[in-house]
Every structure is written in C-alpha cells, then in structure tokens.
PDB file of N, CA and C in Angstrom:
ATOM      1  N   UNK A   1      35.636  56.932-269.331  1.00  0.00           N
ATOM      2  CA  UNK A   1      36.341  56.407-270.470  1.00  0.00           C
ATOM      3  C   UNK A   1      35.660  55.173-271.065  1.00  0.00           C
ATOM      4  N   UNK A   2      34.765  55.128-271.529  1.00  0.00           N
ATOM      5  CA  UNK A   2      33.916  54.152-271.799  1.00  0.00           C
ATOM      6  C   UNK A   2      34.246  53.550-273.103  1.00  0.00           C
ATOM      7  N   UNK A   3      34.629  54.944-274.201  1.00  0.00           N
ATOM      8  CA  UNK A   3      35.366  54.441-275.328  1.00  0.00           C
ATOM      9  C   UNK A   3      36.218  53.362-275.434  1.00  0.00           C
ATOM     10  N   UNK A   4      37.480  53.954-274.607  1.00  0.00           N
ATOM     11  CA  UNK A   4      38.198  52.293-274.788  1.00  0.00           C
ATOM     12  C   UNK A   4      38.379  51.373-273.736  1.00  0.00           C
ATOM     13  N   UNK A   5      37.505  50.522-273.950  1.00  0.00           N
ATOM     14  CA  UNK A   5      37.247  49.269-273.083  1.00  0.00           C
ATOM     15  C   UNK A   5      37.812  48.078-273.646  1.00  0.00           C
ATOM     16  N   UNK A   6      38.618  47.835-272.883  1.00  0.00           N
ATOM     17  CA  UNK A   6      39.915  46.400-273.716  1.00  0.00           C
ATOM     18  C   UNK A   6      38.433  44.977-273.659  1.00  0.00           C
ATOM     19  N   UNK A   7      38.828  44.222-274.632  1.00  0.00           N
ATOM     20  CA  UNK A   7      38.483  43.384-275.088  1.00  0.00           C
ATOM     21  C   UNK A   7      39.130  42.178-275.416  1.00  0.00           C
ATOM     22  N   UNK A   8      39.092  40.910-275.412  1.00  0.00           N
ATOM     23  CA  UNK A   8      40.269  40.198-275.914  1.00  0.00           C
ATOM     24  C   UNK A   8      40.602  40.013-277.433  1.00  0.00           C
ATOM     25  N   UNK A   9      41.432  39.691-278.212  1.00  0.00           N
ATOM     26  CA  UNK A   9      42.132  39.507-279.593  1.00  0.00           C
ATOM     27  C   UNK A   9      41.217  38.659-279.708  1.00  0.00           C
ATOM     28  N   UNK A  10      40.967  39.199-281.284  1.00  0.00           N
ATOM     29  CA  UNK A  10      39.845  38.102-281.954  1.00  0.00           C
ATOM     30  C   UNK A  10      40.819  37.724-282.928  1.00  0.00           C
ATOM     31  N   UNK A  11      41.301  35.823-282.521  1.00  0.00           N
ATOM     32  CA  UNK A  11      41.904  35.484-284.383  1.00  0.00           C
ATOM     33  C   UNK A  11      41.244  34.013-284.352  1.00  0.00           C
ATOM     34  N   UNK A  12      40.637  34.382-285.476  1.00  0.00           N
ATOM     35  CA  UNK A  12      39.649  33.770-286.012  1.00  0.00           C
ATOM     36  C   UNK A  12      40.767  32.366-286.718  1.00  0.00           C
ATOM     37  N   UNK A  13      39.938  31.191-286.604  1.00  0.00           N
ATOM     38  CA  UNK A  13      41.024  30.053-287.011  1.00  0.00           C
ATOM     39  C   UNK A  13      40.508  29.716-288.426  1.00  0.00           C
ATOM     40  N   UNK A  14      41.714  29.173-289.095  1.00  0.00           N
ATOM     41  CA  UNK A  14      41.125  29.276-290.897  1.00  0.00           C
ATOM     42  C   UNK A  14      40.247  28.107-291.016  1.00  0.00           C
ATOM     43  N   UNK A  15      39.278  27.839-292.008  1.00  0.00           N
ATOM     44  CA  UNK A  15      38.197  27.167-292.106  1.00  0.00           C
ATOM     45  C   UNK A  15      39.206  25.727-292.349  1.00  0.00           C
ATOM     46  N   UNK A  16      38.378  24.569-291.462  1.00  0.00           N
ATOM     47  CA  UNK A  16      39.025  23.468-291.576  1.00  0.00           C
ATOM     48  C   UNK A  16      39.356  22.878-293.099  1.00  0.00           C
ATOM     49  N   UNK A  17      40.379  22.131-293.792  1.00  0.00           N
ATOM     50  CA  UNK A  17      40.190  21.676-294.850  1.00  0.00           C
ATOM     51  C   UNK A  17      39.520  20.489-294.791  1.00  0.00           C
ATOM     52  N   UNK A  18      38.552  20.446-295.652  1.00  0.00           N
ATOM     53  CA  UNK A  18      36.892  19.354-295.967  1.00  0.00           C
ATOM     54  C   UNK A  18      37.097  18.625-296.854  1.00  0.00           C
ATOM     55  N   UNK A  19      37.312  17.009-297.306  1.00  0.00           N
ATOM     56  CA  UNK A  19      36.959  16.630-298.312  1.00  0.00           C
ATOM     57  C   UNK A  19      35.926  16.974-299.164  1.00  0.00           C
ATOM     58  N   UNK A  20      35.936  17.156-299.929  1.00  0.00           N
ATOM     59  CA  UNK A  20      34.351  17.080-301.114  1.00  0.00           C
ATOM     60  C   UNK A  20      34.177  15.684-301.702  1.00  0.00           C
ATOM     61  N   UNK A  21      33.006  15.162-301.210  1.00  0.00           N
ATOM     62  CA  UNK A  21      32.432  13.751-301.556  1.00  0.00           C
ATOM     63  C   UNK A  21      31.203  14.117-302.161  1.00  0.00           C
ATOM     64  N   UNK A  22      30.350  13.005-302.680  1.00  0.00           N
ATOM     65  CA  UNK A  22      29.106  12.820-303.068  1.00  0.00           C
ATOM     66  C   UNK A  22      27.975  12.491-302.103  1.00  0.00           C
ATOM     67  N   UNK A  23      27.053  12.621-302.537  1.00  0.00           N
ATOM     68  CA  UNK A  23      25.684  12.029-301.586  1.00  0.00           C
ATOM     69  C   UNK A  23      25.227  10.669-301.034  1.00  0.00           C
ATOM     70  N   UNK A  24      24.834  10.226-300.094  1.00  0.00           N
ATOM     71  CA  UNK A  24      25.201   8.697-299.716  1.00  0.00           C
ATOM     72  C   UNK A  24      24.324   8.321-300.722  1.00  0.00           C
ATOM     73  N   UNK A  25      24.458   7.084-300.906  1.00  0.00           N
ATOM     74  CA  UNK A  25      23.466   5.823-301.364  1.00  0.00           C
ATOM     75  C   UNK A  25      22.544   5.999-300.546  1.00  0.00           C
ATOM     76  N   UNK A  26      21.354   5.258-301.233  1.00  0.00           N
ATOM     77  CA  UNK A  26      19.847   4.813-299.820  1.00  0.00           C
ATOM     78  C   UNK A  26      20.277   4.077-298.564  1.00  0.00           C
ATOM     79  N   UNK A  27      20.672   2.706-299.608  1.00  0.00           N
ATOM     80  CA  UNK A  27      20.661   1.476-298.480  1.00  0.00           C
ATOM     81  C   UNK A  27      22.105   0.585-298.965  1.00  0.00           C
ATOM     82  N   UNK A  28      23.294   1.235-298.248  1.00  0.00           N
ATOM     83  CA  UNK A  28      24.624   0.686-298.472  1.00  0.00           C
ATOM     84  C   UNK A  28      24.747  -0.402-297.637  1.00  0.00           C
ATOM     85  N   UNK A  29      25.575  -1.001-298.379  1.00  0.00           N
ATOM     86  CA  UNK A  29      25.968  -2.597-297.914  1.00  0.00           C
ATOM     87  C   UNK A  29      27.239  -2.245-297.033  1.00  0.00           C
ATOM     88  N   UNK A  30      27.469  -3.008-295.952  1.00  0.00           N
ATOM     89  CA  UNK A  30      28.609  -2.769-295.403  1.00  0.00           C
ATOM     90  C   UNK A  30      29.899  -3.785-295.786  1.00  0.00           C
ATOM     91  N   UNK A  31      30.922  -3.385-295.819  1.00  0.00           N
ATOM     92  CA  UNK A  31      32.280  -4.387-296.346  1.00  0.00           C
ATOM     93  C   UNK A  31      32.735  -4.960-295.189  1.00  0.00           C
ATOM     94  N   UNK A  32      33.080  -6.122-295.541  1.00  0.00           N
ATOM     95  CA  UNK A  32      33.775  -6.913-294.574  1.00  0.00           C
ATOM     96  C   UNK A  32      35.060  -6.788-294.586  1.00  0.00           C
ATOM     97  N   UNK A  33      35.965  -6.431-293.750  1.00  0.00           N
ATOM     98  CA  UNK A  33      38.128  -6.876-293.942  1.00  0.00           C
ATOM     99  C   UNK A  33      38.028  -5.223-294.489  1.00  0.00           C
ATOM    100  N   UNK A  34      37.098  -4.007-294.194  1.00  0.00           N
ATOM    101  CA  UNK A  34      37.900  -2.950-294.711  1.00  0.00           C
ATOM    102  C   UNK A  34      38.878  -3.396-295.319  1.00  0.00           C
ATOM    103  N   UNK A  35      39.011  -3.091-296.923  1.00  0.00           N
ATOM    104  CA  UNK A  35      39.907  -3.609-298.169  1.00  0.00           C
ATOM    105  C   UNK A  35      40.844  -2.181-298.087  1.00  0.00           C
ATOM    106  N   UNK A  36      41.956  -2.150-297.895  1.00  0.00           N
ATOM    107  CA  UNK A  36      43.059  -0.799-298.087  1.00  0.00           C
ATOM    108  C   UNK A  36      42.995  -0.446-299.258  1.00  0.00           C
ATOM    109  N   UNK A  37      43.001   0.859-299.410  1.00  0.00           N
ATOM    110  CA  UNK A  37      42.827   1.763-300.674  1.00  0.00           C
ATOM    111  C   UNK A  37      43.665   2.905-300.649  1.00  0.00           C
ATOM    112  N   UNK A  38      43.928   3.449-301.666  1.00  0.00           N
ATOM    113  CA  UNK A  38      44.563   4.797-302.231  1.00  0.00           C
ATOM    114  C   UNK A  38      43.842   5.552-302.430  1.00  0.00           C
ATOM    115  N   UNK A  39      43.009   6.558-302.204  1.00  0.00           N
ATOM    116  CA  UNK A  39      41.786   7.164-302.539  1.00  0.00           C
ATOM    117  C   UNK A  39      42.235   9.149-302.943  1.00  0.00           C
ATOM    118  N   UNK A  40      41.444   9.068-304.227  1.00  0.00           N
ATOM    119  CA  UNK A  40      42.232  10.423-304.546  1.00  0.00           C
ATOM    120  C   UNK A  40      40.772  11.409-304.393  1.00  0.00           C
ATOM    121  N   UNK A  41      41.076  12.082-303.360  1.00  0.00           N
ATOM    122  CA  UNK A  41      39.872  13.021-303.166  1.00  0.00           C
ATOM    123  C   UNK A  41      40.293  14.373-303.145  1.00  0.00           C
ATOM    124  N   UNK A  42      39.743  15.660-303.302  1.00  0.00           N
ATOM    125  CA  UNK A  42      39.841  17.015-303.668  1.00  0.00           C
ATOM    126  C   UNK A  42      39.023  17.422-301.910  1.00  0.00           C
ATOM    127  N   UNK A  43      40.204  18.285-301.389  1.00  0.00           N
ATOM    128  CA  UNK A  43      39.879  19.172-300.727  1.00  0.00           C
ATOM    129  C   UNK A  43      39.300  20.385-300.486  1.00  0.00           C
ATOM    130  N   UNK A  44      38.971  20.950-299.611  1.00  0.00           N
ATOM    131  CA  UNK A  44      38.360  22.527-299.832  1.00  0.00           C
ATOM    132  C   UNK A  44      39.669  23.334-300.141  1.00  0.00           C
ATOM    133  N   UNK A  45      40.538  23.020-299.277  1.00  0.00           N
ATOM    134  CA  UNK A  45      41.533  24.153-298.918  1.00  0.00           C
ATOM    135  C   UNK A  45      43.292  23.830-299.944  1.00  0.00           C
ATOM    136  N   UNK A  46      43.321  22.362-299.990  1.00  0.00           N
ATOM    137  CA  UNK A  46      44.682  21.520-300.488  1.00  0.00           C
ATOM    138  C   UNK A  46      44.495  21.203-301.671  1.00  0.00           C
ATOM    139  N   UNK A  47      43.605  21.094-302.146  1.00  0.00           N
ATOM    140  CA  UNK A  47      42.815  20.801-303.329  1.00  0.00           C
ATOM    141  C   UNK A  47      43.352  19.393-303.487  1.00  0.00           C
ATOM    142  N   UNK A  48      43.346  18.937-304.486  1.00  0.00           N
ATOM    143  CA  UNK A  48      43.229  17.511-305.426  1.00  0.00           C
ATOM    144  C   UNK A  48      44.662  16.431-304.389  1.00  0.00           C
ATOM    145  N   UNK A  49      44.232  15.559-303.419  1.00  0.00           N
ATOM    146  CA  UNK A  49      45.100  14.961-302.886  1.00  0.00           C
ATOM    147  C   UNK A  49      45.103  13.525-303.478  1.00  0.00           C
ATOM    148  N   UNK A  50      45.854  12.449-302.852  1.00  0.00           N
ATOM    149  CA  UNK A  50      46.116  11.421-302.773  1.00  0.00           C
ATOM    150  C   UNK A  50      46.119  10.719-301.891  1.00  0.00           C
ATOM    151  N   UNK A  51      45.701   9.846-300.838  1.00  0.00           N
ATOM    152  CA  UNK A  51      45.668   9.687-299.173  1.00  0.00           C
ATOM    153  C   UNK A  51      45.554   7.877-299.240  1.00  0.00           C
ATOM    154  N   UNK A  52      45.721   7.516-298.297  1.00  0.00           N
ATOM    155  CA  UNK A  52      45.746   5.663-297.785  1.00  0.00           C
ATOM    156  C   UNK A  52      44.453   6.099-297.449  1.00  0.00           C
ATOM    157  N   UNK A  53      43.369   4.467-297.554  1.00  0.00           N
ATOM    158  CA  UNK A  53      42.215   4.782-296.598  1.00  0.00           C
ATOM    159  C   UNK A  53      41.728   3.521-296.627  1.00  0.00           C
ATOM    160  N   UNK A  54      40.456   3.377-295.880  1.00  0.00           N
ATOM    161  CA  UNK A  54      39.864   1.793-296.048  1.00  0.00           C
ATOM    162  C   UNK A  54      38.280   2.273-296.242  1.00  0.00           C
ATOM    163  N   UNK A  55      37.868   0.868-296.950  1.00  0.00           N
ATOM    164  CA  UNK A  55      36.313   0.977-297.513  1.00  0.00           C
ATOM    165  C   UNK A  55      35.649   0.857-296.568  1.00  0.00           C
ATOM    166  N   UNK A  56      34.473   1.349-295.907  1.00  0.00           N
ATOM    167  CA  UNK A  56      33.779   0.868-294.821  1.00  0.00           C
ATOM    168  C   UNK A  56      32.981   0.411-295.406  1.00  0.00           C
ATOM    169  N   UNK A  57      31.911   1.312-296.555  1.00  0.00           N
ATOM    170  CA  UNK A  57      30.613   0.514-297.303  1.00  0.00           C
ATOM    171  C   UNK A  57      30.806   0.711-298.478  1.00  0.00           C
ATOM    172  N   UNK A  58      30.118   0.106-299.352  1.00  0.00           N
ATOM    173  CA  UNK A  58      30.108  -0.305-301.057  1.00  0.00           C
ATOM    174  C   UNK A  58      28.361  -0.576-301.524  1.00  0.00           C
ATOM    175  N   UNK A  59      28.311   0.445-302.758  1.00  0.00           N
ATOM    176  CA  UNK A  59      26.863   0.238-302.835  1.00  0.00           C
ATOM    177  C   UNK A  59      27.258   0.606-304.761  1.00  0.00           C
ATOM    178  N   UNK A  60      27.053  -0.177-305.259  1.00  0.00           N
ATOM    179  CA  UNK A  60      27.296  -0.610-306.902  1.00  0.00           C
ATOM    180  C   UNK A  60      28.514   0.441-307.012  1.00  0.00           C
ATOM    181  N   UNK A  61      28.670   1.930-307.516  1.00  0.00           N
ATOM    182  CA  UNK A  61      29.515   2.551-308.138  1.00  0.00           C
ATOM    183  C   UNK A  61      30.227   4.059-307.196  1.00  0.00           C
ATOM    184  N   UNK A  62      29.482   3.762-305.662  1.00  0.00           N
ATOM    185  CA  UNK A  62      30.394   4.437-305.083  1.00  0.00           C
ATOM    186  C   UNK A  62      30.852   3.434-303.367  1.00  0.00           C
ATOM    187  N   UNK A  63      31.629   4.469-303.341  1.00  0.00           N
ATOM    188  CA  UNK A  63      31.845   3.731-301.993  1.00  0.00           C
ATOM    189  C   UNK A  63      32.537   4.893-300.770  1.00  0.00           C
ATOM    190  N   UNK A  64      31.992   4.173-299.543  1.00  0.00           N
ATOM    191  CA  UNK A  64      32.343   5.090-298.413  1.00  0.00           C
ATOM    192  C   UNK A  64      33.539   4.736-297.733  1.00  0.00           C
ATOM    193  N   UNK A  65      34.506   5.946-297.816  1.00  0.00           N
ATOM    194  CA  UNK A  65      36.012   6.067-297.263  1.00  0.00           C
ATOM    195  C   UNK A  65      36.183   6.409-296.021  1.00  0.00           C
ATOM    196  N   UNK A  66      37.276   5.801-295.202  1.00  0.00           N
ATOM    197  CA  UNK A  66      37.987   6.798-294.126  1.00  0.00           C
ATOM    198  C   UNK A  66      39.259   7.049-294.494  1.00  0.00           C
ATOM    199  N   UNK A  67      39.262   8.076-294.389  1.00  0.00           N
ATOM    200  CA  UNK A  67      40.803   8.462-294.735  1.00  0.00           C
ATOM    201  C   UNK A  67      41.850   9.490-294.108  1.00  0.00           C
ATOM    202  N   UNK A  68      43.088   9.469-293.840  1.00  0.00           N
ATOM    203  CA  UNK A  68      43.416  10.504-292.918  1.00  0.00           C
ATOM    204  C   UNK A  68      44.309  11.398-293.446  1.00  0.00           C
ATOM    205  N   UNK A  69      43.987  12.621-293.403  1.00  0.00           N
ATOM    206  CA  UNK A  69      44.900  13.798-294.335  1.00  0.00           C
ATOM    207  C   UNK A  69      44.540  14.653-292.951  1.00  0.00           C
ATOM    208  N   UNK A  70      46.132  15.445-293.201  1.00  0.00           N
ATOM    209  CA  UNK A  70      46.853  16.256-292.032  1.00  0.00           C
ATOM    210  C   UNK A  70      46.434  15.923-290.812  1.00  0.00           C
ATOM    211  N   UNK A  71      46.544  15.139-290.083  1.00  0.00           N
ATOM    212  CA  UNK A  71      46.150  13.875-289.057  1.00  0.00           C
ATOM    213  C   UNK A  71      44.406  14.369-288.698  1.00  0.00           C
ATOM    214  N   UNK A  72      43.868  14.211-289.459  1.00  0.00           N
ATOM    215  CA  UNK A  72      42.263  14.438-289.107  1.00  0.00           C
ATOM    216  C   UNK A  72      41.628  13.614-289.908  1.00  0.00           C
ATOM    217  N   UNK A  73      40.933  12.743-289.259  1.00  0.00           N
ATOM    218  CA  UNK A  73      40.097  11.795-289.608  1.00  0.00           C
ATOM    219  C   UNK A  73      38.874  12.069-290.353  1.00  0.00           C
ATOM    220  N   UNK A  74      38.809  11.726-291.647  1.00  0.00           N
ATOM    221  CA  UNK A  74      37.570  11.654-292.161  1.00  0.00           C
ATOM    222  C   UNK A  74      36.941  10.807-293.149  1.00  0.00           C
ATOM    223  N   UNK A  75      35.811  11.096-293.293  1.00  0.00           N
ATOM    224  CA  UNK A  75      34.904   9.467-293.608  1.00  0.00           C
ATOM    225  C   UNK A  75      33.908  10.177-295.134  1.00  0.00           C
ATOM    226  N   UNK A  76      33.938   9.869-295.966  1.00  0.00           N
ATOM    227  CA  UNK A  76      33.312  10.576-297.275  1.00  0.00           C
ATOM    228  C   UNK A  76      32.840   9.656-298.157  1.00  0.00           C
ATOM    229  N   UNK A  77      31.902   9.866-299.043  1.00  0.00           N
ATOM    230  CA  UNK A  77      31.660   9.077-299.749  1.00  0.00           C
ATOM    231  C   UNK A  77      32.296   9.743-301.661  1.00  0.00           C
ATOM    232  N   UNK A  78      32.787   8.588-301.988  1.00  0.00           N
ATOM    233  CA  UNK A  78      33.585   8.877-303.729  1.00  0.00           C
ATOM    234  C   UNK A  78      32.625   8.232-304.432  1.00  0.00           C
ATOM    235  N   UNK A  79      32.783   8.394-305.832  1.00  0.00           N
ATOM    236  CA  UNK A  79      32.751   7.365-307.237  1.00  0.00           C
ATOM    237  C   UNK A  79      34.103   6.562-306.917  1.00  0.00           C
ATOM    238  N   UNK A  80      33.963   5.215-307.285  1.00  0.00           N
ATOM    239  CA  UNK A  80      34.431   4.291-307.249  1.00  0.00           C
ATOM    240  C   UNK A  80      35.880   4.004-308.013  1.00  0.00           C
ATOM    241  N   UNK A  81      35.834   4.945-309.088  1.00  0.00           N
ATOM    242  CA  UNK A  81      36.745   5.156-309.799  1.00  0.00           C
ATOM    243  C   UNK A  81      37.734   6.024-309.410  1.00  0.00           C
ATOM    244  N   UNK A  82      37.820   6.736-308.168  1.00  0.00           N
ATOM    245  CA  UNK A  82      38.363   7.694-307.240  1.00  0.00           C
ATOM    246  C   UNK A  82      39.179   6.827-306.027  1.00  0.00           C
ATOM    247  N   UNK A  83      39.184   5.643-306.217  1.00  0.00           N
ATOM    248  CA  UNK A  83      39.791   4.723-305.161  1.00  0.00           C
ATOM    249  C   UNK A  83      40.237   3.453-306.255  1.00  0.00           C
ATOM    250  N   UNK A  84      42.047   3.183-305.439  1.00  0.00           N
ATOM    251  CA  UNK A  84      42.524   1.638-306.286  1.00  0.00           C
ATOM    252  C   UNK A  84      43.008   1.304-304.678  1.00  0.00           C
ATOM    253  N   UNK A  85      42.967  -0.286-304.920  1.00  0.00           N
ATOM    254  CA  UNK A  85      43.214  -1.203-304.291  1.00  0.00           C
ATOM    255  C   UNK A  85      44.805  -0.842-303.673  1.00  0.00           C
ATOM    256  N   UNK A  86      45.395  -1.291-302.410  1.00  0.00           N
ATOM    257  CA  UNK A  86      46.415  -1.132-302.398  1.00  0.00           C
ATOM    258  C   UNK A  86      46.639  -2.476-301.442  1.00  0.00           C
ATOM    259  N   UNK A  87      47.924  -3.101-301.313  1.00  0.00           N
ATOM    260  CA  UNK A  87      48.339  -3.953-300.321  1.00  0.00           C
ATOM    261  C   UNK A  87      49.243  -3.733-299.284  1.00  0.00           C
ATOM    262  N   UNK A  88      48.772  -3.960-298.215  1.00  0.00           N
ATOM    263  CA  UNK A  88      49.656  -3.985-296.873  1.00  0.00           C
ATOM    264  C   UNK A  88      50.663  -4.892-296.864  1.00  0.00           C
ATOM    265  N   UNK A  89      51.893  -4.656-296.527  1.00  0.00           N
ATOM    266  CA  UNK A  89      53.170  -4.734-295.842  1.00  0.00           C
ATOM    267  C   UNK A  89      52.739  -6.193-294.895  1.00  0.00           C
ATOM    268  N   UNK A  90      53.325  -7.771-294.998  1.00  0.00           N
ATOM    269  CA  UNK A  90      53.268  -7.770-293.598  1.00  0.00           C
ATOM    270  C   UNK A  90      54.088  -7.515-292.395  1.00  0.00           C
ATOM    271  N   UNK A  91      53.858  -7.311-291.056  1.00  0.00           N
ATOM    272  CA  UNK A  91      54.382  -6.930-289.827  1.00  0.00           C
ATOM    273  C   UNK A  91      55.547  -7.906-289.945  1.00  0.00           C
ATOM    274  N   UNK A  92      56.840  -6.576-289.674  1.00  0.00           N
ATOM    275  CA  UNK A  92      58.290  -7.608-289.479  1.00  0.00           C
ATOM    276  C   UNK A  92      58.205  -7.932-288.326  1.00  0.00           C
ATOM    277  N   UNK A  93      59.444  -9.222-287.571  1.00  0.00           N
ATOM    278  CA  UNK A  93      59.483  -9.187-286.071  1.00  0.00           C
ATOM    279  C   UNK A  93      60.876  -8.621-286.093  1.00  0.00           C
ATOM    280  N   UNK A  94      61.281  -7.442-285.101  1.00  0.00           N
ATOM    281  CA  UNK A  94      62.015  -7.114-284.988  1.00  0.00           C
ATOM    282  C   UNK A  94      62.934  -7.474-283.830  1.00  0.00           C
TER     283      UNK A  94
END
C-alpha cells in the first residue's frame, strides 16, 4: 500500500503583515530622547494604518521608526511628513 502513506497537515501560516517603508539614508544621525510620534504607515496586509512610535534616527527628510502594530515590533524607515509629534501623559501615583 504504498499509495497512501499518511503525512502530516500542511497549513501554511498567512504571510506576516510588513510595513512598507523607504530606503535608508547613507549616513543617519542618531536622535537623542527618542521624540514620541504618531506615525501613519501602509501595511502589506491592513493597509493604510495609524500607530504610536518613537524616532530612533533622523537624516534631513526621512526618519527611522519603531513602531508596534498587532503586538509585533517593527522598525522602518518613512518621509518625514508620515510622522507628527505626539506628547506623553505624565505617570500618575496611584
């Protein structure tokens, strides 16, 4: 019976959703105080989001993000005009 020879279930997992960023700069400057941002970046899979994030580097008209959408960490580079400033809350004492 060679024909049917069990095998295990193949389910294939759906392709992760990817930011789409731009190409780095040469030689980026790094930011000091990561500045909090709103950063609106387009996914593969969610398409056109909105997310919290902080600047790591800045090089004239783009800049490099981390940002966290559906708890997965990721780090991309935008146009500059794709990120506004936002302000933190300070810590209550409870």
């Amino acid at each position: 019976m060679p024909e049917h020879r069990w095998a295990p279930p193949s389910h294939p997992d759906p392709p992760e959703d990817q930011p789409l960023g731009i190409d780095a700069p040469p030689a980026p400057d790094r930011v000091s105080g990561y500045p909090a941002v709103w950063v609106r970046v387009e996914f593969t899979r969610s398409g056109p989001q909105t997310c919290p994030g902080f600047v790591e580097q800045a090089d004239g008209d783009v800049v490099y993000v981390q940002l966290v959408h559906m708890r997965f960490e990721h780090h991309v580079w935008l146009p500059m005009d794709r990120v506004t400033r936002r302000s933190l809350r300070p810590q209550s004492r409870r």
